[in-house]
C-alpha atoms as a PDB file:
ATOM      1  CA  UNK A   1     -15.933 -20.672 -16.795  1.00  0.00           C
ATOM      2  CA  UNK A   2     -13.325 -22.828 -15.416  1.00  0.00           C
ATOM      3  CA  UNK A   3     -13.023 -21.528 -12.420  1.00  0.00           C
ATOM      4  CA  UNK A   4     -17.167 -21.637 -12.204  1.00  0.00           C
ATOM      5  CA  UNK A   5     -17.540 -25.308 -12.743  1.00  0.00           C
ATOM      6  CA  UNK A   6     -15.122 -25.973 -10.050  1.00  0.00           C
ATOM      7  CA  UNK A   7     -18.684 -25.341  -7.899  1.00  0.00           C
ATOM      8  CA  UNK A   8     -16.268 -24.083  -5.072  1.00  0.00           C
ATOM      9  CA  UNK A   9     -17.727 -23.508  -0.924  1.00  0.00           C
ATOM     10  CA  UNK A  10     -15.959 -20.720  -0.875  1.00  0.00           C
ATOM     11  CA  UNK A  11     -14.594 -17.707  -3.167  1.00  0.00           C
ATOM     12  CA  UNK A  12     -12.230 -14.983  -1.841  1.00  0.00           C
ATOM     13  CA  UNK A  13     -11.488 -11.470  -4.001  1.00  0.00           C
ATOM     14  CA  UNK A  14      -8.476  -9.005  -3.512  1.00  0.00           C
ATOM     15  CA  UNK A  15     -11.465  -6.330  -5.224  1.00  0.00           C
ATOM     16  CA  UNK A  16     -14.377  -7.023  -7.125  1.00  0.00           C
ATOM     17  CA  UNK A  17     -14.739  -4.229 -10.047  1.00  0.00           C
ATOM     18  CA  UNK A  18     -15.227  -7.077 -12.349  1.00  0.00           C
ATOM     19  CA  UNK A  19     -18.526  -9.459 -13.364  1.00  0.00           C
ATOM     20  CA  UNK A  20     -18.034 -11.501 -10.168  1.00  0.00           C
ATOM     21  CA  UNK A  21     -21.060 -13.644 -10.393  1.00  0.00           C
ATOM     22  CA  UNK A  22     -19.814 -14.938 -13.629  1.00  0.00           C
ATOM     23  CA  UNK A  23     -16.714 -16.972 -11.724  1.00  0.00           C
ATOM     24  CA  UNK A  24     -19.121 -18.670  -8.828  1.00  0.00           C
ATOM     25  CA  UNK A  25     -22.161 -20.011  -8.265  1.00  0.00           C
ATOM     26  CA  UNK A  26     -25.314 -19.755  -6.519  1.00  0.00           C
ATOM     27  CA  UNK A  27     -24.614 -21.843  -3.537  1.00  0.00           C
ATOM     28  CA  UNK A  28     -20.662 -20.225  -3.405  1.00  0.00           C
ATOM     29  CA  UNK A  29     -19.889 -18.061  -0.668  1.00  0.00           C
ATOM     30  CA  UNK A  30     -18.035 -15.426  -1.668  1.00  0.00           C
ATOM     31  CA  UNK A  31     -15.782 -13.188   0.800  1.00  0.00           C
ATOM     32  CA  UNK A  32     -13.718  -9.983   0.254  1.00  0.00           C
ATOM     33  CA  UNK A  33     -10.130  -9.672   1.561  1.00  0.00           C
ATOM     34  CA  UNK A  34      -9.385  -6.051   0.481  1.00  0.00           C
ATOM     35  CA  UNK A  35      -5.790  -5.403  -1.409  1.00  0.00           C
ATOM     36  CA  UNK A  36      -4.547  -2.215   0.864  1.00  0.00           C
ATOM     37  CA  UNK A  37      -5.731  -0.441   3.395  1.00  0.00           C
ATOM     38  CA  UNK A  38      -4.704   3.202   1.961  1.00  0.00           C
ATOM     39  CA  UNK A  39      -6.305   6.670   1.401  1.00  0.00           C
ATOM     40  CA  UNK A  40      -8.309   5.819  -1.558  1.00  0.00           C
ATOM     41  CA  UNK A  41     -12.119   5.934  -1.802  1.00  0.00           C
ATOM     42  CA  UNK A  42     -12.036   2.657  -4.081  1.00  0.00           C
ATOM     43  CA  UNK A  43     -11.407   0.992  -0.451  1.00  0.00           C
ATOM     44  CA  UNK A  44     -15.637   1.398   0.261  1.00  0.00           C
ATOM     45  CA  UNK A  45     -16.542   2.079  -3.673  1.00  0.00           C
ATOM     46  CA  UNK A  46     -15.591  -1.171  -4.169  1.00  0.00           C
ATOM     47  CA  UNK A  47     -18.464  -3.478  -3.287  1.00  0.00           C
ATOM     48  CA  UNK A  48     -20.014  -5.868  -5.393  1.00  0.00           C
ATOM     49  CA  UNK A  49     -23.148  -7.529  -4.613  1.00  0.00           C
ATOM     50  CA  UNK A  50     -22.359 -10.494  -4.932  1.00  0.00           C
ATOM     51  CA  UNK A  51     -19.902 -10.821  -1.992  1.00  0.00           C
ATOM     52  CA  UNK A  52     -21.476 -12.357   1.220  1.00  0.00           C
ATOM     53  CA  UNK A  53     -18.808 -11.224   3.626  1.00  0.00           C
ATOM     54  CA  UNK A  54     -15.693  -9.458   4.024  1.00  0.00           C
ATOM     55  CA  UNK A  55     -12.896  -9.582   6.517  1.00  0.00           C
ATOM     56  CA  UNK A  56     -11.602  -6.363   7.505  1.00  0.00           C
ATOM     57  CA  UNK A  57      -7.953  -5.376   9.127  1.00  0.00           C
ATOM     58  CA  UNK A  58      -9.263  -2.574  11.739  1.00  0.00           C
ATOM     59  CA  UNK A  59     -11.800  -1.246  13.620  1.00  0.00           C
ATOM     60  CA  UNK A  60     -12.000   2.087  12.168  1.00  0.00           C
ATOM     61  CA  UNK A  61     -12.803   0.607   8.733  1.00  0.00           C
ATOM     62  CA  UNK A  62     -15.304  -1.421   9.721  1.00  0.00           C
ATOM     63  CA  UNK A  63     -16.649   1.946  10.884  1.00  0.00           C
ATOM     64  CA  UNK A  64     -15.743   3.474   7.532  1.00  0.00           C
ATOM     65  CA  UNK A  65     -17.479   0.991   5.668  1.00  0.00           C
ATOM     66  CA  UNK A  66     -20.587   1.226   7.411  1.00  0.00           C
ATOM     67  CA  UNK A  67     -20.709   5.069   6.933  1.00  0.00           C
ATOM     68  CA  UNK A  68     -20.394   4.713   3.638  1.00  0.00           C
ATOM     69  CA  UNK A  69     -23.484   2.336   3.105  1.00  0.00           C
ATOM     70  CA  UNK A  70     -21.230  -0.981   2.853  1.00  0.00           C
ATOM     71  CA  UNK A  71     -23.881  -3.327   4.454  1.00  0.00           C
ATOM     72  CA  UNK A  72     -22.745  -7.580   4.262  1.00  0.00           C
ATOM     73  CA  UNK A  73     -21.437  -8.807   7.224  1.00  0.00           C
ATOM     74  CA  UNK A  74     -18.300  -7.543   8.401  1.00  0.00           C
ATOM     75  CA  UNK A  75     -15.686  -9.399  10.180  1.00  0.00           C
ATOM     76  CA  UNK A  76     -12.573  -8.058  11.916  1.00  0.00           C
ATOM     77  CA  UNK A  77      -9.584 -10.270  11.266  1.00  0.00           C
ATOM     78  CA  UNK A  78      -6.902  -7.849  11.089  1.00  0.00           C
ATOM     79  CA  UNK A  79      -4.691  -6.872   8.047  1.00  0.00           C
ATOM     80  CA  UNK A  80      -3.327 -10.977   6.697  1.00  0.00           C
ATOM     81  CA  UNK A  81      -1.055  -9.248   4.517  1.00  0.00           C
ATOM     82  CA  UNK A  82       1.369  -8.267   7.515  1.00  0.00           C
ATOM     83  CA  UNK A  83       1.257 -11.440   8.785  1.00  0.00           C
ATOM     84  CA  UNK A  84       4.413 -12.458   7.608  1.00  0.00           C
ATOM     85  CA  UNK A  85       6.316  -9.453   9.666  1.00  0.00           C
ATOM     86  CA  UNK A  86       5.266 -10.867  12.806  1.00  0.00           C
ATOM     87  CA  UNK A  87       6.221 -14.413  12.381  1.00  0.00           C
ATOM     88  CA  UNK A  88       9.931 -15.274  13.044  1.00  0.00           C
ATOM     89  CA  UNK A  89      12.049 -16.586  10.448  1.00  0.00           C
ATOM     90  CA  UNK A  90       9.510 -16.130   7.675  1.00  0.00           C
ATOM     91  CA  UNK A  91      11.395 -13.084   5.868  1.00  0.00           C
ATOM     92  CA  UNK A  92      15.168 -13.443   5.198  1.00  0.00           C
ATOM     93  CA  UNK A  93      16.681 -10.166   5.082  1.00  0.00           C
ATOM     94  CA  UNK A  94      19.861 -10.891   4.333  1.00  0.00           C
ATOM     95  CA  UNK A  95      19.054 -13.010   1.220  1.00  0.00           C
ATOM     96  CA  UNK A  96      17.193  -9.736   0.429  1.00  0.00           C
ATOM     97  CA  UNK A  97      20.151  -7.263   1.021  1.00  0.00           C
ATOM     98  CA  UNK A  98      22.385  -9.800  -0.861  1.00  0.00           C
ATOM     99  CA  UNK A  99      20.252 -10.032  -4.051  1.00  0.00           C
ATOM    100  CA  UNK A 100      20.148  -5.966  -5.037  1.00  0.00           C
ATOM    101  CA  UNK A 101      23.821  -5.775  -3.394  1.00  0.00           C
ATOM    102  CA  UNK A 102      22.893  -2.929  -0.965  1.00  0.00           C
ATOM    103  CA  UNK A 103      25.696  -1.143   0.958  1.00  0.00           C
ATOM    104  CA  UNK A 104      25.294  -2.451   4.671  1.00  0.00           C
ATOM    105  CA  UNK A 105      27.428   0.555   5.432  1.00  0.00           C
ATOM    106  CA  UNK A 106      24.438   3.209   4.108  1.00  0.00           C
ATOM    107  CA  UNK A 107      20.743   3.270   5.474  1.00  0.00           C
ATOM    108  CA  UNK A 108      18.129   1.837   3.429  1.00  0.00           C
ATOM    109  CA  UNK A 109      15.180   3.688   1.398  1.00  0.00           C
ATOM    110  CA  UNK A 110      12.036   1.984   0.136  1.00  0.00           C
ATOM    111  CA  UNK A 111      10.456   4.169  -2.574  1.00  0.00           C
ATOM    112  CA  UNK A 112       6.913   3.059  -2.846  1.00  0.00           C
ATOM    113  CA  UNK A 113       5.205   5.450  -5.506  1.00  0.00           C
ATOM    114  CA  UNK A 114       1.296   4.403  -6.394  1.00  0.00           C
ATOM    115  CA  UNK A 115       0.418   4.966 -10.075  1.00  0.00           C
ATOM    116  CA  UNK A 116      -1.820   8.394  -9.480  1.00  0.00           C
ATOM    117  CA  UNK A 117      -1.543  10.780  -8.147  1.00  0.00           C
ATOM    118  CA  UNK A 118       1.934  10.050  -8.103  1.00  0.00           C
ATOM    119  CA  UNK A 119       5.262  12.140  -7.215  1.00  0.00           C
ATOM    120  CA  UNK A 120       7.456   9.752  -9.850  1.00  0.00           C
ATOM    121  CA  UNK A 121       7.551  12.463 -12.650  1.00  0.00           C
ATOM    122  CA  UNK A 122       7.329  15.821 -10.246  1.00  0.00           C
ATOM    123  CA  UNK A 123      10.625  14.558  -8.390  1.00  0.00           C
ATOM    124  CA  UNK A 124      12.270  12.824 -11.550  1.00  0.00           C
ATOM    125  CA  UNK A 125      15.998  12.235 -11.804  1.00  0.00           C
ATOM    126  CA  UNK A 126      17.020  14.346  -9.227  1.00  0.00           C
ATOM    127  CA  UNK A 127      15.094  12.223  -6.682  1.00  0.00           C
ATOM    128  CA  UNK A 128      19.166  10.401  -7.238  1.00  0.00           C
ATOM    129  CA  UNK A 129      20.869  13.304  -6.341  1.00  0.00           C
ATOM    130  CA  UNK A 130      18.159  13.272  -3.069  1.00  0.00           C
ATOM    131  CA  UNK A 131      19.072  10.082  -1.739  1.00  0.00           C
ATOM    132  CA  UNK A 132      23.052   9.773  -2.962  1.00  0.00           C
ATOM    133  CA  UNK A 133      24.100   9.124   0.917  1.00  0.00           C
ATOM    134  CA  UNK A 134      21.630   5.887   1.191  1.00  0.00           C
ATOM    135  CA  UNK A 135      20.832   2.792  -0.761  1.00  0.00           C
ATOM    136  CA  UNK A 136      17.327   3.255  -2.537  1.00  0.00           C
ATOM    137  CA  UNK A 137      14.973   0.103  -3.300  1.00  0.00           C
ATOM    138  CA  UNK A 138      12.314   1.581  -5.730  1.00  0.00           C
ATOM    139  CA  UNK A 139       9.137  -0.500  -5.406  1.00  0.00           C
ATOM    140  CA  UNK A 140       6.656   0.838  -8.435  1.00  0.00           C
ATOM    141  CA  UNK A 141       2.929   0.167  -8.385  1.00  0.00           C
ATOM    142  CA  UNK A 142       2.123  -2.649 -10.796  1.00  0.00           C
ATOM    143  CA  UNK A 143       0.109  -0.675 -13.442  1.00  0.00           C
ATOM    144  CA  UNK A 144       3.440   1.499 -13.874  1.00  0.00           C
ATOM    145  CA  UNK A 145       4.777  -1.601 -15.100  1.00  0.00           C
ATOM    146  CA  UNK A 146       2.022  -2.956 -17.388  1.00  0.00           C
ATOM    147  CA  UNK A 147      -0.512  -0.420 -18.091  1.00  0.00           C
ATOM    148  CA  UNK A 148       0.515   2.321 -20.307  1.00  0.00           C
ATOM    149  CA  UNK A 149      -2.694   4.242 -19.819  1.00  0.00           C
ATOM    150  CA  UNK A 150      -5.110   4.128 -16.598  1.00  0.00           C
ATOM    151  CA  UNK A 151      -7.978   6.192 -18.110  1.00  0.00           C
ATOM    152  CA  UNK A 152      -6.722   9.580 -19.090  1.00  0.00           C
ATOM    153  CA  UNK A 153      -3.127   9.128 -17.399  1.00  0.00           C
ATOM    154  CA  UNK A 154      -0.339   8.343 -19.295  1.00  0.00           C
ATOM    155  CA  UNK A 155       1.982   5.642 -16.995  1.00  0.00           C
ATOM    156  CA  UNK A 156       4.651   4.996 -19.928  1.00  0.00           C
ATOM    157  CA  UNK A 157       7.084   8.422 -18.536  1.00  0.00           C
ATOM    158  CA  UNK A 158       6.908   6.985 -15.169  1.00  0.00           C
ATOM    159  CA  UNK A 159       9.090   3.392 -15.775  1.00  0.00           C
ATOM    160  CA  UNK A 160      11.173   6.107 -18.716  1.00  0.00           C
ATOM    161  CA  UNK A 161      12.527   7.970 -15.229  1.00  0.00           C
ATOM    162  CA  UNK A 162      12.653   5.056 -12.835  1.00  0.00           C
ATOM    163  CA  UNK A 163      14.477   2.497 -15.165  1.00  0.00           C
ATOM    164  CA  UNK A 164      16.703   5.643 -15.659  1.00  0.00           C
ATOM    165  CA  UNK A 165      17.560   6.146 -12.100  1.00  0.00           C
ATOM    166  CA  UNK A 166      18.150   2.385 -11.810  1.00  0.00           C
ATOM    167  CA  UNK A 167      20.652   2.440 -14.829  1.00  0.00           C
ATOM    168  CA  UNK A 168      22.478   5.623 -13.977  1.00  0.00           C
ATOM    169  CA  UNK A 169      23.265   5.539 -10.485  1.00  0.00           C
ATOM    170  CA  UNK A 170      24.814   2.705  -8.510  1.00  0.00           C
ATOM    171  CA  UNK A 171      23.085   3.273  -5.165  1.00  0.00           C
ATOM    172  CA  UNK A 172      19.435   3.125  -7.105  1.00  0.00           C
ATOM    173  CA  UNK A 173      17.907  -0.726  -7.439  1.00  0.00           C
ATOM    174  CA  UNK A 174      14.735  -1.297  -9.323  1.00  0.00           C
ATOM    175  CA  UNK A 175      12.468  -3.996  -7.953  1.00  0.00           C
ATOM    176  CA  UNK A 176      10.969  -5.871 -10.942  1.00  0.00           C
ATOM    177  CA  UNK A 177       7.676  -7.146 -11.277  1.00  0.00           C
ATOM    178  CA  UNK A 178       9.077 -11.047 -10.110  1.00  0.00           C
ATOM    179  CA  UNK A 179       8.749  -9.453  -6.600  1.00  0.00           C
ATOM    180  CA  UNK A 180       5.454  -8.611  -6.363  1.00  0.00           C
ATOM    181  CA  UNK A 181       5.228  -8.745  -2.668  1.00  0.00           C
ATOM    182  CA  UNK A 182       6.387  -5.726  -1.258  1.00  0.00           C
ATOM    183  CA  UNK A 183       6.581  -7.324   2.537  1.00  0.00           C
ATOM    184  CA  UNK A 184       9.712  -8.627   2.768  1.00  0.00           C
ATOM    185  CA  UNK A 185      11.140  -5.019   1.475  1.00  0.00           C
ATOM    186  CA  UNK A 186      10.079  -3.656   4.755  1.00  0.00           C
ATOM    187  CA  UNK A 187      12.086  -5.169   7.058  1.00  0.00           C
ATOM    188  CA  UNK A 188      15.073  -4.559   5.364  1.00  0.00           C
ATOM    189  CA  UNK A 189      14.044  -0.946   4.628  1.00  0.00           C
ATOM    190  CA  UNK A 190      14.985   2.078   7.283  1.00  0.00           C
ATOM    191  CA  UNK A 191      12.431   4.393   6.238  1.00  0.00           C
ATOM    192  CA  UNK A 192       9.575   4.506   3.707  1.00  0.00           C
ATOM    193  CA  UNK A 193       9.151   7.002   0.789  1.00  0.00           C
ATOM    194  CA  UNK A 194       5.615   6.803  -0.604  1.00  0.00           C
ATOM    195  CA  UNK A 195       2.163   9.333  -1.871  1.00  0.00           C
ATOM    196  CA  UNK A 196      -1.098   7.727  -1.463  1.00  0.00           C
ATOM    197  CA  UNK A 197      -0.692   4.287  -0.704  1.00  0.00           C
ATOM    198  CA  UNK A 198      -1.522   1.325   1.678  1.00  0.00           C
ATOM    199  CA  UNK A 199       1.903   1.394   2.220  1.00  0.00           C
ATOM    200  CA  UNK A 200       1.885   4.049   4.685  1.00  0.00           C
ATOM    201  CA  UNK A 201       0.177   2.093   7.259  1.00  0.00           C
ATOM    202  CA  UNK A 202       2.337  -1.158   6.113  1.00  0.00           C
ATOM    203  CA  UNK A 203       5.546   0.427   7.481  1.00  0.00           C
ATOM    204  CA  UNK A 204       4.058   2.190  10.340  1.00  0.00           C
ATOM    205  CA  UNK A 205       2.780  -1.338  11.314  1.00  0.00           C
ATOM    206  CA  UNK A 206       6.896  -1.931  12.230  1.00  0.00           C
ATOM    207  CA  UNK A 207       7.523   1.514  13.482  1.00  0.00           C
ATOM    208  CA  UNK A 208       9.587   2.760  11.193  1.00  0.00           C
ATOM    209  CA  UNK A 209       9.376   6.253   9.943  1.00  0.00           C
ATOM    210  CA  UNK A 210       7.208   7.037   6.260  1.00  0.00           C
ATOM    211  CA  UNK A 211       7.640  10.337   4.431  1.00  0.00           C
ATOM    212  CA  UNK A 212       4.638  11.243   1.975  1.00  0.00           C
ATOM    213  CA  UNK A 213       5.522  13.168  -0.763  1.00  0.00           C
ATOM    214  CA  UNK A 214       2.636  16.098  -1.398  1.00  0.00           C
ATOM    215  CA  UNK A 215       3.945  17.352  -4.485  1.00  0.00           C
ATOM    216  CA  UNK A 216       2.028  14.834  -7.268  1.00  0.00           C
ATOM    217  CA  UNK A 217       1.740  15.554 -11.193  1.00  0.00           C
ATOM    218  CA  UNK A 218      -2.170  16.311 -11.493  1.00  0.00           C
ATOM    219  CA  UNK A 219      -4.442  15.888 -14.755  1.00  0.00           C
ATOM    220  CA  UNK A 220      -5.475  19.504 -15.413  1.00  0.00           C
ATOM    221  CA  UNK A 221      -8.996  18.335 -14.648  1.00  0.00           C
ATOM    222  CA  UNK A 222      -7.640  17.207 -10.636  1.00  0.00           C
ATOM    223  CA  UNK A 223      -5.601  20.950 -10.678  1.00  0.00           C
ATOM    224  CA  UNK A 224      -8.710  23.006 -11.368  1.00  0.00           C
ATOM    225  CA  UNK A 225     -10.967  21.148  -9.258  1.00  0.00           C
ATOM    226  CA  UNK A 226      -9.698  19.811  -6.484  1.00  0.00           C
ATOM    227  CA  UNK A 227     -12.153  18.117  -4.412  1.00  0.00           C
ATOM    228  CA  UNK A 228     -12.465  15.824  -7.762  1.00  0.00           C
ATOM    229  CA  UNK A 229      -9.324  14.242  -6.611  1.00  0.00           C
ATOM    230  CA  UNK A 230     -10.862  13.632  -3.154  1.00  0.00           C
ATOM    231  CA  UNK A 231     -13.834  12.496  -4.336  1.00  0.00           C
ATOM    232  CA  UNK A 232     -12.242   9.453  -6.769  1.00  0.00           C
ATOM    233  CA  UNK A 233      -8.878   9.243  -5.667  1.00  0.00           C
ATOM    234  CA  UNK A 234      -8.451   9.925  -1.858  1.00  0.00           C
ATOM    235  CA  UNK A 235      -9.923  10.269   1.473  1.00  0.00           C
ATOM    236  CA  UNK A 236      -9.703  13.775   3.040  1.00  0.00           C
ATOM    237  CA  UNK A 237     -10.003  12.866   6.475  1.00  0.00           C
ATOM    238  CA  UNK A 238      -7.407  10.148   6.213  1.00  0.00           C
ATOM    239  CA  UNK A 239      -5.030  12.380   4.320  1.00  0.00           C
ATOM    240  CA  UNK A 240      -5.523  15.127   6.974  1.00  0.00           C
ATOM    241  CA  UNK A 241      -4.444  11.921   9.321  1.00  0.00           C
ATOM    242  CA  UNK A 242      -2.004  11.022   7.722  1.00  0.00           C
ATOM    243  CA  UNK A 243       0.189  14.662   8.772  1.00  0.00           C
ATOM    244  CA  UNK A 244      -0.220  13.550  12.458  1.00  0.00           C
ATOM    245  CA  UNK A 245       2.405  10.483  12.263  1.00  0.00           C
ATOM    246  CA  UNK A 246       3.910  10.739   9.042  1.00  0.00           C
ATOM    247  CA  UNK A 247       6.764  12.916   8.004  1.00  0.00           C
ATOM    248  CA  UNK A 248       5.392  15.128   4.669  1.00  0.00           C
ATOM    249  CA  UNK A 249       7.397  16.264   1.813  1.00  0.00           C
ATOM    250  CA  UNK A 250       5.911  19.724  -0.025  1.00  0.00           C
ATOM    251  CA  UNK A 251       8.818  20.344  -2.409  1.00  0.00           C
ATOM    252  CA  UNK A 252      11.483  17.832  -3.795  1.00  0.00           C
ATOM    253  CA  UNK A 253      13.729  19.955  -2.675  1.00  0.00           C
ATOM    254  CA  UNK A 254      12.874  19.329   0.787  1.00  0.00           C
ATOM    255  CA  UNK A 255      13.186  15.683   0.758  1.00  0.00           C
ATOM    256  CA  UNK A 256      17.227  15.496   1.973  1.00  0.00           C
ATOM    257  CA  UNK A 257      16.344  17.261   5.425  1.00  0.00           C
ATOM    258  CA  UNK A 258      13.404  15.334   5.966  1.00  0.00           C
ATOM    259  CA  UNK A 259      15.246  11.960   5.437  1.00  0.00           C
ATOM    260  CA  UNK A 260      17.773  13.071   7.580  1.00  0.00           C
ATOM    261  CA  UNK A 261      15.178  14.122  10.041  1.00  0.00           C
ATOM    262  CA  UNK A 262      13.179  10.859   9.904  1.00  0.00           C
ATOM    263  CA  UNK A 263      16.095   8.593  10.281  1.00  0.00           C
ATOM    264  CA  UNK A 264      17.670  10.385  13.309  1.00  0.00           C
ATOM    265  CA  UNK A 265      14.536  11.950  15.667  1.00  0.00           C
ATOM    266  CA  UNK A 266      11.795   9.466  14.331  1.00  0.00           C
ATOM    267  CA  UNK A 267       9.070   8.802  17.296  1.00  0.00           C
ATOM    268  CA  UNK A 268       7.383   5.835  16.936  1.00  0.00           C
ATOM    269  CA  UNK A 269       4.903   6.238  19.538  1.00  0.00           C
ATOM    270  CA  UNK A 270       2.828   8.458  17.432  1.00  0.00           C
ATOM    271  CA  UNK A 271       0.701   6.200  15.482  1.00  0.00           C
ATOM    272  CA  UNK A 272       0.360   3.959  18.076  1.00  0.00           C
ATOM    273  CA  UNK A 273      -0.202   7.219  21.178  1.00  0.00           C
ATOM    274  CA  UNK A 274      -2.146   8.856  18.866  1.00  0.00           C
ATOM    275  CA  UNK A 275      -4.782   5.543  19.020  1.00  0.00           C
ATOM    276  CA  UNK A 276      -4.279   5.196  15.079  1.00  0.00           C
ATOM    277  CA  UNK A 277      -2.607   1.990  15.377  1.00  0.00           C
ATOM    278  CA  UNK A 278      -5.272  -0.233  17.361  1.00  0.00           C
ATOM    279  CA  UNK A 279      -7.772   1.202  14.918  1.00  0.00           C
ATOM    280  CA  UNK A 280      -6.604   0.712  11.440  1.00  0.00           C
ATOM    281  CA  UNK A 281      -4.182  -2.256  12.657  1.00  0.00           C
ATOM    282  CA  UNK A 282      -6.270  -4.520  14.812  1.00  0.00           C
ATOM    283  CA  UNK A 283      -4.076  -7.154  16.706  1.00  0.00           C
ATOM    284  CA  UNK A 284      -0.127  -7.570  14.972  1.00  0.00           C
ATOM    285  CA  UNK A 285       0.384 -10.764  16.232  1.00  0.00           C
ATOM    286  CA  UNK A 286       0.931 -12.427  12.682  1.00  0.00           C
ATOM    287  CA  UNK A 287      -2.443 -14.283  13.293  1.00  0.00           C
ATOM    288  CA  UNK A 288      -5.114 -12.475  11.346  1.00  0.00           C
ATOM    289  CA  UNK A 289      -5.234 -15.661   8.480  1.00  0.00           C
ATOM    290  CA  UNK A 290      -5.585 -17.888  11.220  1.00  0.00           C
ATOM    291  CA  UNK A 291      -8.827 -15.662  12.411  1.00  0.00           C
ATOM    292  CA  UNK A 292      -9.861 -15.136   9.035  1.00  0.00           C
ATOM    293  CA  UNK A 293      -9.690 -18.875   8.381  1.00  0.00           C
ATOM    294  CA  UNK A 294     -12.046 -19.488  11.316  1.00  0.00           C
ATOM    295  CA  UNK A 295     -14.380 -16.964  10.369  1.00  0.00           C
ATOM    296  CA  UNK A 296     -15.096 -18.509   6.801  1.00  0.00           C
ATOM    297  CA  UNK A 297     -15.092 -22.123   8.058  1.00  0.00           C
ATOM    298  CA  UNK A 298     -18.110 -20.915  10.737  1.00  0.00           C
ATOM    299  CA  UNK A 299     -19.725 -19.600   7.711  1.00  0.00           C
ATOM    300  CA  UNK A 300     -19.598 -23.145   6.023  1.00  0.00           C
ATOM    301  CA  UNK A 301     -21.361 -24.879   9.022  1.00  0.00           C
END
């Protein structure tokens, strides 16, 4: 209600699975600037009617979202969350590096799990014995912090292992909720560890190698029928993609080889040869809020 009577020009969402209209007026214009960019359906399933516009971060989404029946007016503006990576002196790595005490004499993992489906409990505590020869930032979703159920799935063994791995081994650092923004872990981070998340093409923006874990803990529901997982919780085509410039992990017991593999013969020409970059990434040049701002102001007159 507060927020309502503020009678705002203009009202921007991260998502919009929520009663929208109630926060804005008639006469508000209300844009979409999508949270993440990853293999999830809820990327086009998320579309309330209420928003006028959205800005989008590539040209193959704007495709996407057309295919899949998304029609306000579309603007490409590039992904504003990566802004910050492309302008100088706006992320301060060694504050960063100095903060969770990292080694400078080890390599640097980012472990970016998403809440489901999610490799946290499938890898467990041996995911420290994995990564003993590097440092290891773990970067949890959100919900793994707060939400003890999403639906069906229990979160609450997920922060039992990782706030385990943090307290038992000295190499292991725990990001806490105060640092929401995972940006600034990027630059400071030598390769990324993730499942199904935005962060894939986050990293890849940088060229730095990401390894994708394929080995999740499924609800029984998601093991018998499998294209129940596609259809809710990820994108076949994209995940198919994802194979092409990514380095995958099928068994934790794989993962040492392929970190050692990543860090020494990673080519970072393949998302960007392989034309994957230009379309999912349009223009890094640490100017897509400058476009997006533009956009909305023509939209005000």
């Amino acid at each position: 209600e507060l927020i309502r009577n503020l009678n705002l020009d203009v009202f921007i969402c991260g998502w919009s699975r929520y009663e929208l209209q109630k926060y804005v007026k008639k006469n508000t214009l209300v844009g979409m600037i999508y949270h993440g960019i990853g293999i999830k359906p809820s990327y086009w399933l998320d579309n309330h009617d209420r928003i006028d516009f959205r800005l989008v971060e590539g040209r193959y989404r704007i495709d996407q979202l057309k295919k899949n029946n998304v029609n306000i007016d579309l603007h490409l503006s590039g992904f504003i969350k990566l802004d910050p990576l492309f302008n100088p002196g706006r992320i301060n790595v060694d504050k960063i590096a100095d903060s969770f005490n990292l080694n400078p004499k080890k390599k640097t993992i980012l472990f970016a799990p998403t809440f489901y489906p999610s490799s946290i409990e499938s890898i467990g505590i041996k995911l420290a014995q994995y990564t003993k020869d590097y440092n290891l930032l773990i970067k949890p979703h959100l919900y793994s912090y707060y939400l003890e159920k999403f639906g069906d799935i229990d979160l609450r063994p997920q922060l039992k292992i990782l706030h385990k791995l943090a307290s038992d081994f000295e190499h292991v650092k725990l990001i806490k909720p105060f640092h929401y923004n995972i940006i600034p872990f990027y630059c400071i981070a030598d390769v990324l560890l993730t499942d199904a998340s935005s962060t894939i093409y986050e990293m890849l923006a940088l060229g730095k190698p990401v390894i994708v874990n394929r080995f999740f803990k499924l609800k029984l529901s998601h093991k018998l029928f499998r294209d129940r997982l596609y259809k809710k919780r990820l994108d076949r085509e994209m995940e198919s993609d994802i194979g092409k410039f990514c380095y995958e992990v099928n068994k934790p017991n794989d993962l040492p080889n392929i970190i050692n593999n990543a860090l020494k013969n990673h080519d970072k020409t393949l998302f960007i040869d392989g034309g994957y970059h230009e379309k999912m990434l349009y223009k890094l040049d640490g100017k897509s809020s400058a476009r997006a701002r533009d956009i909305i102001l023509s939209k005000l007159g």
